[in-house]
Protein backbone atom coordinates (compact mmCIF):
# COMPACT_ATOMS: atom_id res chain seq x y z
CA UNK A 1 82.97 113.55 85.31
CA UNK A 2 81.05 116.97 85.62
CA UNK A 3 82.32 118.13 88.90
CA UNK A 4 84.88 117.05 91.40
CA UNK A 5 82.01 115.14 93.44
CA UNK A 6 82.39 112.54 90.56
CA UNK A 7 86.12 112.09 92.01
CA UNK A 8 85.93 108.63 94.15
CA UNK A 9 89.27 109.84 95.85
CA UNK A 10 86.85 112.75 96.46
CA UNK A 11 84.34 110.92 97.48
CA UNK A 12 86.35 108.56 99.95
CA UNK A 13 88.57 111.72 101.15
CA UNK A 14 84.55 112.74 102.51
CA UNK A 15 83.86 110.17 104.11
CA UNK A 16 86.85 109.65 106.18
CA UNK A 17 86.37 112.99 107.06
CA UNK A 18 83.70 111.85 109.11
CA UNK A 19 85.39 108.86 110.28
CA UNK A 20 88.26 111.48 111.71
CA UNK A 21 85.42 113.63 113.42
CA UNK A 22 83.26 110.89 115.19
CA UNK A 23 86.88 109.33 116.23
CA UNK A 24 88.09 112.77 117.71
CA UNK A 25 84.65 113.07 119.47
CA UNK A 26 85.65 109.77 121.89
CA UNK A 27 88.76 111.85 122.92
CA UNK A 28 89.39 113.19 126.41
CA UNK A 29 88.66 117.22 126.13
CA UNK A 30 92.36 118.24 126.47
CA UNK A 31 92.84 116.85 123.42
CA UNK A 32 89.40 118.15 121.51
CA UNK A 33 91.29 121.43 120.60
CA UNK A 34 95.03 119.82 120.25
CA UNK A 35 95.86 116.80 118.37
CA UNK A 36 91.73 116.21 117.59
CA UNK A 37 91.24 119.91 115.71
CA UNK A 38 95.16 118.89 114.18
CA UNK A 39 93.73 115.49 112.52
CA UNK A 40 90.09 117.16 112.05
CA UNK A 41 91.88 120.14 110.17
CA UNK A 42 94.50 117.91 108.10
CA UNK A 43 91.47 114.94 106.92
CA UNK A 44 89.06 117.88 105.83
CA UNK A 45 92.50 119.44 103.92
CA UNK A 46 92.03 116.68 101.45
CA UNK A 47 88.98 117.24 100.13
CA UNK A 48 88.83 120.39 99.96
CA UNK A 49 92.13 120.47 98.36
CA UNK A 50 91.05 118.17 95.97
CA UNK A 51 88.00 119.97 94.99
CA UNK A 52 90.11 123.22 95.10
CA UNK A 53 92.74 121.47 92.57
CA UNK A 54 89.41 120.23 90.41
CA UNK A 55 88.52 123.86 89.78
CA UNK A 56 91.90 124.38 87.81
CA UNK A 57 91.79 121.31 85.92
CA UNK A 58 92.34 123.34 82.94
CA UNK A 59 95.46 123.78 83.83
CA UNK A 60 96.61 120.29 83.78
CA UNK A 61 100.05 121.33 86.14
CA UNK A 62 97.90 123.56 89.09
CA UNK A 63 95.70 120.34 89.35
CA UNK A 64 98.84 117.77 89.65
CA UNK A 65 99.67 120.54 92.50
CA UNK A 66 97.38 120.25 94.41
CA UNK A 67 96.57 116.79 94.24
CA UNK A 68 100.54 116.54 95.66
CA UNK A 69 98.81 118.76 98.60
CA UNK A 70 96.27 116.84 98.83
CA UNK A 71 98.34 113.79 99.06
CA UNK A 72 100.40 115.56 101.87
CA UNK A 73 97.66 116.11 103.86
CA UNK A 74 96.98 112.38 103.69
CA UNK A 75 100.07 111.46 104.71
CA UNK A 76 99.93 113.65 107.69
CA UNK A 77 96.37 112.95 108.35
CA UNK A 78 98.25 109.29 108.79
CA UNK A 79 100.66 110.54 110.70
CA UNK A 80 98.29 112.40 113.17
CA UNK A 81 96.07 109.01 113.13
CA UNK A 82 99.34 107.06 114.52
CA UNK A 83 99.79 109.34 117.07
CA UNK A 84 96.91 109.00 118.68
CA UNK A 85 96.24 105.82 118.29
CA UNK A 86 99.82 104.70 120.54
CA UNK A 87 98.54 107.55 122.76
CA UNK A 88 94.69 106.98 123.27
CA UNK A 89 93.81 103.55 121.57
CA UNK A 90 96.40 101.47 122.57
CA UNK A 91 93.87 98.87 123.82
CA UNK A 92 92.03 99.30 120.70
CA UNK A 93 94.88 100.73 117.46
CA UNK A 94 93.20 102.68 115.05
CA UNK A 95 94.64 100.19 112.47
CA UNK A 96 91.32 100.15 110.46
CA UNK A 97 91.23 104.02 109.79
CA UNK A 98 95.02 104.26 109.38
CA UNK A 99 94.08 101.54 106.48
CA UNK A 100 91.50 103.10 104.78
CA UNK A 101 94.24 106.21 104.65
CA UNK A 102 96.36 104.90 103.45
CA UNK A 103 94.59 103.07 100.61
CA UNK A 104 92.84 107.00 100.30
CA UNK A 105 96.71 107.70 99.57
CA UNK A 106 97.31 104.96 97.04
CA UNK A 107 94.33 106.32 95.02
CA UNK A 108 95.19 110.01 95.04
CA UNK A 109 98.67 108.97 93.97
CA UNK A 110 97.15 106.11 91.18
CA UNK A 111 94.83 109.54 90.17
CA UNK A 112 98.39 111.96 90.20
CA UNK A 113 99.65 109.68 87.71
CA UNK A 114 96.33 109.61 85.23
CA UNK A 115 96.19 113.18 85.27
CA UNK A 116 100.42 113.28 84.43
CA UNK A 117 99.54 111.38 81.82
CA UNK A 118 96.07 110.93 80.25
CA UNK A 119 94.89 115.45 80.98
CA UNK A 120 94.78 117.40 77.99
């Protein structure tokens, strides 16, 4: 891989990204600067952090790091996700993005554990 681009938890953390910001969009206004600029905020966290912990992959512990941020702002990207989905989707859950979250959250952890053991 020549650049954290390359990264498919990168890659995935991106797109969801948008997912999160088209989703936010079909909120009522009150909550465009509340909970949706919370969940925008907390899915963009990932990828940046990710990219962010990419640039210090020489030093194999400072990436682990923040690939455990990274993974933290999944979870609570998750958590944020839940929330509004029992307040503003209840007709219609948000099960599918809460999915695709999680599963973003399964990789970054699968990738934690290649880097603790496999980085030079």
């Amino acid at each position: 891989m020549s650049n954290y681009k390359d990264l498919e938890i990168y890659q995935l953390a991106y797109k969801l990204a948008f997912e999160i910001h088209d989703m936010t969009m079909q909120l009522p206004k009150y909550e465009l600067y509340e909970q949706g600029s919370q969940i925008r905020r907390s899915s963009k966290s990932i990828k940046d952090t990710i990219a962010e912990g990419y640039g210090r992959r020489r030093y194999k512990i400072e990436f682990i790091r923040y690939l455990v941020f990274a993974h933290s702002s999944c979870d609570e990207t998750i958590s944020q996700l839940n929330m509004i989905s029992d307040i503003h989707f209840s007709k219609n859950p948000l099960k599918d993005l809460i999915g695709k979250y999680e599963l973003l959250g399964k990789k970054i952890n699968k990738f934690i554990q290649y880097v603790e053991n496999n980085w030079k």
